[in-house]
C-alpha atoms as a PDB file:
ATOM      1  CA  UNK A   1       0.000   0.000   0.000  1.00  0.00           C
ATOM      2  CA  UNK A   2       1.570   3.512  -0.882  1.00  0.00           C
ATOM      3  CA  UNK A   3      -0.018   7.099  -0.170  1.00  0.00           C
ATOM      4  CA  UNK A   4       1.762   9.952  -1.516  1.00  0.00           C
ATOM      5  CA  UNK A   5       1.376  13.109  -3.339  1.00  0.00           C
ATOM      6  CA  UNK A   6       3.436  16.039  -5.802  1.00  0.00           C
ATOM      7  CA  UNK A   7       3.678  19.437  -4.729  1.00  0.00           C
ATOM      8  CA  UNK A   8       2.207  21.541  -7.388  1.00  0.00           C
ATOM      9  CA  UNK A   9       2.698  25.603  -6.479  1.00  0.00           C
ATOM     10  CA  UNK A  10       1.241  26.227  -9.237  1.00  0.00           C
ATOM     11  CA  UNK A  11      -1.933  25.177  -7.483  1.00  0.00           C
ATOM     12  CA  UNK A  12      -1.527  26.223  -3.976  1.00  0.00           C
ATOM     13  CA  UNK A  13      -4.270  28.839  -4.194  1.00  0.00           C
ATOM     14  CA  UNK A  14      -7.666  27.992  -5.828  1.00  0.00           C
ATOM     15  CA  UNK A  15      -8.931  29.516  -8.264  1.00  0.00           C
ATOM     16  CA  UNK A  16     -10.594  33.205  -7.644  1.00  0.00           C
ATOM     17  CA  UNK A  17      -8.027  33.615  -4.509  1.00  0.00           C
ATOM     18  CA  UNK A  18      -4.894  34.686  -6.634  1.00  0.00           C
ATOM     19  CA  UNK A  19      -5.762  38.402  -6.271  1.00  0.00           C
ATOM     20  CA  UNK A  20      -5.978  38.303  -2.754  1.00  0.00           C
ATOM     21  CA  UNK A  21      -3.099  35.945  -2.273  1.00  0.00           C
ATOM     22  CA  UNK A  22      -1.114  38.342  -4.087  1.00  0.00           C
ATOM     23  CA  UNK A  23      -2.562  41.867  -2.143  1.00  0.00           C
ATOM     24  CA  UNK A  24      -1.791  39.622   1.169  1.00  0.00           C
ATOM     25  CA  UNK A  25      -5.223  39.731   2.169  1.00  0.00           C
ATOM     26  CA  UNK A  26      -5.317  35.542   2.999  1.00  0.00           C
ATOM     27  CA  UNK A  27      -3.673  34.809   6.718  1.00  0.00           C
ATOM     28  CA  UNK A  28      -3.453  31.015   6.383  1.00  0.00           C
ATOM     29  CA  UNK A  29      -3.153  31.222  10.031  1.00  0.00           C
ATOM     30  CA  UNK A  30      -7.005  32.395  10.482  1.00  0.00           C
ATOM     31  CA  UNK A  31      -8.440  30.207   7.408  1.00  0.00           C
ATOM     32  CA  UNK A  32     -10.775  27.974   8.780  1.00  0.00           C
ATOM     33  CA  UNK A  33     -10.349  24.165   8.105  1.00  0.00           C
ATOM     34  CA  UNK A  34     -13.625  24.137   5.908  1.00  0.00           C
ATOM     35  CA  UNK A  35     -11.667  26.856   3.556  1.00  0.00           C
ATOM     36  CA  UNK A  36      -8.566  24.690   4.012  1.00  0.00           C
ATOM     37  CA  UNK A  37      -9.572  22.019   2.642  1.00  0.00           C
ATOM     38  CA  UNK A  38     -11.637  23.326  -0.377  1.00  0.00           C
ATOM     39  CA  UNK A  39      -9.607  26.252  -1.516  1.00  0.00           C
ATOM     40  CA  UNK A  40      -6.004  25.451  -1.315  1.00  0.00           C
ATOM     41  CA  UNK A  41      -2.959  23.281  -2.295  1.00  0.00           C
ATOM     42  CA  UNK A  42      -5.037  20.534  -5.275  1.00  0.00           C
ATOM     43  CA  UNK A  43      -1.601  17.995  -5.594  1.00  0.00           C
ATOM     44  CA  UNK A  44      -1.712  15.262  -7.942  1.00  0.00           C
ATOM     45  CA  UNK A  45      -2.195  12.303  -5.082  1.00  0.00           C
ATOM     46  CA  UNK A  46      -2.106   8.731  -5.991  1.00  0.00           C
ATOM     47  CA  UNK A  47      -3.465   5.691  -3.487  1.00  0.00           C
ATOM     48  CA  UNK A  48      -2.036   2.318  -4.871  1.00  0.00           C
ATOM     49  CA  UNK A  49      -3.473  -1.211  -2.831  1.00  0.00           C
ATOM     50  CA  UNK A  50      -1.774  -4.040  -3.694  1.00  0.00           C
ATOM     51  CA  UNK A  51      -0.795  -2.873  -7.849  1.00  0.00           C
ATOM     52  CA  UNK A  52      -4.291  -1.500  -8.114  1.00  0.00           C
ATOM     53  CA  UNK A  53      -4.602   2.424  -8.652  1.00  0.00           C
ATOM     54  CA  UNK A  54      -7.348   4.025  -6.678  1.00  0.00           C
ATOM     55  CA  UNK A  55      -6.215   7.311  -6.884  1.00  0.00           C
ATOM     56  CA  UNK A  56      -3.581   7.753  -9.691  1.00  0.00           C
ATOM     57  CA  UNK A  57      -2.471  11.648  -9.962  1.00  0.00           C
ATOM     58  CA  UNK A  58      -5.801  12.830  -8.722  1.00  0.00           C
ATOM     59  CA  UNK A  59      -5.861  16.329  -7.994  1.00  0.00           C
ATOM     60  CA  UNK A  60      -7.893  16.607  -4.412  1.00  0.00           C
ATOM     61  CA  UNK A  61      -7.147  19.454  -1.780  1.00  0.00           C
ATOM     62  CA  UNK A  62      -4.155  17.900   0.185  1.00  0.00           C
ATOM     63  CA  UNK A  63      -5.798  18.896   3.261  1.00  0.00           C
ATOM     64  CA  UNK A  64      -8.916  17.674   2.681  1.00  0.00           C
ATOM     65  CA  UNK A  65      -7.784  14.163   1.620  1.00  0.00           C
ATOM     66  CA  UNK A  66      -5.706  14.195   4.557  1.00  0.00           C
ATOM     67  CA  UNK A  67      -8.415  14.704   6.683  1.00  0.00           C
ATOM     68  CA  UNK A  68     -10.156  12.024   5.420  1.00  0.00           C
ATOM     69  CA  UNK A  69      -7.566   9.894   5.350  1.00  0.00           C
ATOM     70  CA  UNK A  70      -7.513  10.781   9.093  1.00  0.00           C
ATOM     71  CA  UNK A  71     -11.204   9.987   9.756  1.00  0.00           C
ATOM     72  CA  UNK A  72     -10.418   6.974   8.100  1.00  0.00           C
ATOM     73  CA  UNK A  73      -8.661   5.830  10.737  1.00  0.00           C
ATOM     74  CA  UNK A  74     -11.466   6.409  13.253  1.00  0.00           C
ATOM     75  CA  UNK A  75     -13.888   4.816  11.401  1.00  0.00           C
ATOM     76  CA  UNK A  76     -12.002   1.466  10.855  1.00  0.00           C
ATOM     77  CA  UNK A  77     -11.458   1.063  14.123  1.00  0.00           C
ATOM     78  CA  UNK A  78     -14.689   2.485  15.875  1.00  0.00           C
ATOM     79  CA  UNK A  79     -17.190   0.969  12.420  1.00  0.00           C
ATOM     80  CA  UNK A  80     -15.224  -1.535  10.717  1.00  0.00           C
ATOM     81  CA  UNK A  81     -15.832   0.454   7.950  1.00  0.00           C
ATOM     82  CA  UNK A  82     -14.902   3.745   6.084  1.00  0.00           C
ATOM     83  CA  UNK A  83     -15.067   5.868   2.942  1.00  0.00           C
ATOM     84  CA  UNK A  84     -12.766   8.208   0.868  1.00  0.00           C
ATOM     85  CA  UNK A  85     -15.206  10.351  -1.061  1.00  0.00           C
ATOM     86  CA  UNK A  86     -14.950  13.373  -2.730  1.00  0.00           C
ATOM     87  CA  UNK A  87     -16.682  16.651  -3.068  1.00  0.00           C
ATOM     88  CA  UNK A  88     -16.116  17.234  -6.410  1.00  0.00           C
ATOM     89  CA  UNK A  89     -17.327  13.782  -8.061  1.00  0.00           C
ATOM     90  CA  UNK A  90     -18.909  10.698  -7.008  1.00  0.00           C
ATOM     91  CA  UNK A  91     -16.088   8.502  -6.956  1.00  0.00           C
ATOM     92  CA  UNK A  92     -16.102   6.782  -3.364  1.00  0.00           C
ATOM     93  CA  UNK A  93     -13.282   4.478  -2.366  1.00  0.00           C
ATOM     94  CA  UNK A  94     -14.451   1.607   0.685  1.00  0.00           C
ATOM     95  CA  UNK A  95     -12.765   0.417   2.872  1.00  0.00           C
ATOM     96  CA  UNK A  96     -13.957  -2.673   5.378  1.00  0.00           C
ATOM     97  CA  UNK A  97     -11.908  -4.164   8.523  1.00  0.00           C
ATOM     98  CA  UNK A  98     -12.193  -7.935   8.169  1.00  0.00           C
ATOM     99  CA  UNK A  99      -9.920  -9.524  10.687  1.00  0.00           C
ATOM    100  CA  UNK A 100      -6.726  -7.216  10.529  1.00  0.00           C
ATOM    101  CA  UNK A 101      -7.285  -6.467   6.839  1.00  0.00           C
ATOM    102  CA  UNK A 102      -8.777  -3.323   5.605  1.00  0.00           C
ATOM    103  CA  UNK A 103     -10.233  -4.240   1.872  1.00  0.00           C
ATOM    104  CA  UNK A 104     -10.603  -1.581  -0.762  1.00  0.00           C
ATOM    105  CA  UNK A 105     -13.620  -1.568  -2.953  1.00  0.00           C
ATOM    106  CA  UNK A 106     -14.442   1.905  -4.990  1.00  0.00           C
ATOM    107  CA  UNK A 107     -17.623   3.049  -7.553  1.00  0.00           C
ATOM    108  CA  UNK A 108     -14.967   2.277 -10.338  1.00  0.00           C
ATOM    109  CA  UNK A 109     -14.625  -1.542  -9.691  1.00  0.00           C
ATOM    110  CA  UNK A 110     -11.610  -3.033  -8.665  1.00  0.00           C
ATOM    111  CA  UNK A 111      -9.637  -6.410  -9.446  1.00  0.00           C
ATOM    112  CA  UNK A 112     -10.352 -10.019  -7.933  1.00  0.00           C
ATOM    113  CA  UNK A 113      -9.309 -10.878  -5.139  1.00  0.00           C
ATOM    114  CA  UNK A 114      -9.659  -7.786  -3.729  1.00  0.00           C
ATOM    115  CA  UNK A 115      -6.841  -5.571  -2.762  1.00  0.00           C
ATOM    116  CA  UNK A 116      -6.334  -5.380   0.796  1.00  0.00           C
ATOM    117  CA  UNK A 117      -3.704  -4.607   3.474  1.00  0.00           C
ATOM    118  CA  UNK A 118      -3.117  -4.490   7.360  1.00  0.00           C
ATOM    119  CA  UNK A 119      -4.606  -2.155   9.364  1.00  0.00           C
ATOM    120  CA  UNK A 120      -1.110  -1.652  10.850  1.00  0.00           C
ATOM    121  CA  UNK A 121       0.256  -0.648   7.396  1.00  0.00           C
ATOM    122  CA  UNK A 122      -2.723   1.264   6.558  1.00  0.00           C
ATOM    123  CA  UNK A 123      -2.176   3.154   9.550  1.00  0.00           C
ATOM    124  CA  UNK A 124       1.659   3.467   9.034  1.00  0.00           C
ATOM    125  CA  UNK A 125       1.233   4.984   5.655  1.00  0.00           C
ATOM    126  CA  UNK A 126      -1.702   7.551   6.716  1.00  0.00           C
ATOM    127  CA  UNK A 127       0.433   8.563   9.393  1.00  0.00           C
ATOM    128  CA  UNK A 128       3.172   8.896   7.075  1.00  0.00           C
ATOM    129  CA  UNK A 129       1.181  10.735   4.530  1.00  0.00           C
ATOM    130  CA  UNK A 130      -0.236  13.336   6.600  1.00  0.00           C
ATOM    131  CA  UNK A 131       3.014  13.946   8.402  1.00  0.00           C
ATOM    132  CA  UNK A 132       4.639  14.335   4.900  1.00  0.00           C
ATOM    133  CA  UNK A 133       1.945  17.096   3.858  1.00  0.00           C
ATOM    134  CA  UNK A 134       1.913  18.664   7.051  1.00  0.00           C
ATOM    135  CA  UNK A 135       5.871  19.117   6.865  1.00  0.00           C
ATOM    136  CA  UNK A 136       5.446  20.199   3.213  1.00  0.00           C
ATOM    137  CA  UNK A 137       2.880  22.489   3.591  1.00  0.00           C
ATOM    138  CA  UNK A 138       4.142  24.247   7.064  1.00  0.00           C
ATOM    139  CA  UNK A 139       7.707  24.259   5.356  1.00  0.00           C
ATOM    140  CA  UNK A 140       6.792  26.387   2.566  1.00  0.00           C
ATOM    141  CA  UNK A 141       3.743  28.324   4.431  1.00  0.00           C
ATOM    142  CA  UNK A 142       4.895  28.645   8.073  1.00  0.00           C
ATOM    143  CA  UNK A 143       1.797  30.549   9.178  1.00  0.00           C
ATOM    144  CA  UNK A 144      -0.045  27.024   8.404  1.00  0.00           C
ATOM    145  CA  UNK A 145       1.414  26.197  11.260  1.00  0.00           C
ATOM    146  CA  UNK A 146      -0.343  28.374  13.603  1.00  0.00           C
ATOM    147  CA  UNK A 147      -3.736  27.355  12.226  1.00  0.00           C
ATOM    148  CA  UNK A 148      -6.056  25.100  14.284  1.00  0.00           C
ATOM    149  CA  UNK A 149      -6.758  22.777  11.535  1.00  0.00           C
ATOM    150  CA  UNK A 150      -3.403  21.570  11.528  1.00  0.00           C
ATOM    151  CA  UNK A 151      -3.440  20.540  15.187  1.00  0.00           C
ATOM    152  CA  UNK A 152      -6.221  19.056  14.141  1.00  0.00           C
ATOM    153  CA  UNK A 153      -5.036  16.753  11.390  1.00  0.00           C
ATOM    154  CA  UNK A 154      -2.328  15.801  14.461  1.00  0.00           C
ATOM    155  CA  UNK A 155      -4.778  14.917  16.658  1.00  0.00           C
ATOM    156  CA  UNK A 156      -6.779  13.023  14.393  1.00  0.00           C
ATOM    157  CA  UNK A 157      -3.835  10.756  12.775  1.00  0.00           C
ATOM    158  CA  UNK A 158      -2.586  10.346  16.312  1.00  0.00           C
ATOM    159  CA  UNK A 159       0.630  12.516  15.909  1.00  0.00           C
END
């Protein structure tokens, strides 16, 4: 299993913000995580199970998918289940605890038998993923830093 994601400047603001990126008129401190995670930072992101591509150079809001990635977490262990959706399509990924595999199922079909890991290794590489973004994002925006949302995304992965 393998999370990960290209930084893309070129995309760090959504579209309609450039003009008030550019006058300084966004604190990325103050943002709240709602604007976070719709407005900002769209990185190709690809999500690869067992040689099958869920996500393959996607472009979702890094902070969103890495707060559902997060939630994901929760859900797997509190449900048994959990979903990776997104706001802009209808493209939902599944995943489903069965013993100490989590199984991946999306709207898009995927192979037979169905691609699976460990929750441990799930885990791992969420962990891993969202501390990546968090590093990259805070590295090149330090005021990210100070925002609550990002303490969140901590919290939530269990950082």
């Amino acid at each position: 299993m393998k999370i990960n994601f290209t930084p893309d400047s070129r995309n760090d603001i959504g579209s309609g913000g450039e003009e008030a990126w550019q006058a300084g008129q966004i604190d990325l401190s103050t943002l709240t995580p709602t604007d976070l995670r719709y407005g900002f930072f769209e990185y190709p992101v690809d999500l690869t199970v067992e040689g099958h591509a869920f996500l393959s150079a996607a472009r979702p809001p890094l902070i969103d998918i890495m707060f559902t990635l997060g939630l994901s977490l929760h859900s797997l262990r509190t449900d048994g289940s959990a979903q990776i959706d997104f706001t802009e399509n209808t493209y939902v990924i599944s995943l489903e605890l069965v013993g100490d595999q989590v199984q991946f199922t999306s709207t898009r079909g995927v192979p037979t038998p169905t691609p699976s890991c460990s929750l441990d290794a799930y885990t791992s590489e969420v962990r891993s993923f969202i501390t990546s973004g968090l590093e990259h994002l805070e590295t090149q925006y330090p005021a990210l830093a100070r925002n609550s949302a990002m303490r969140e995304l901590r919290v939530l992965a269990g950082l």
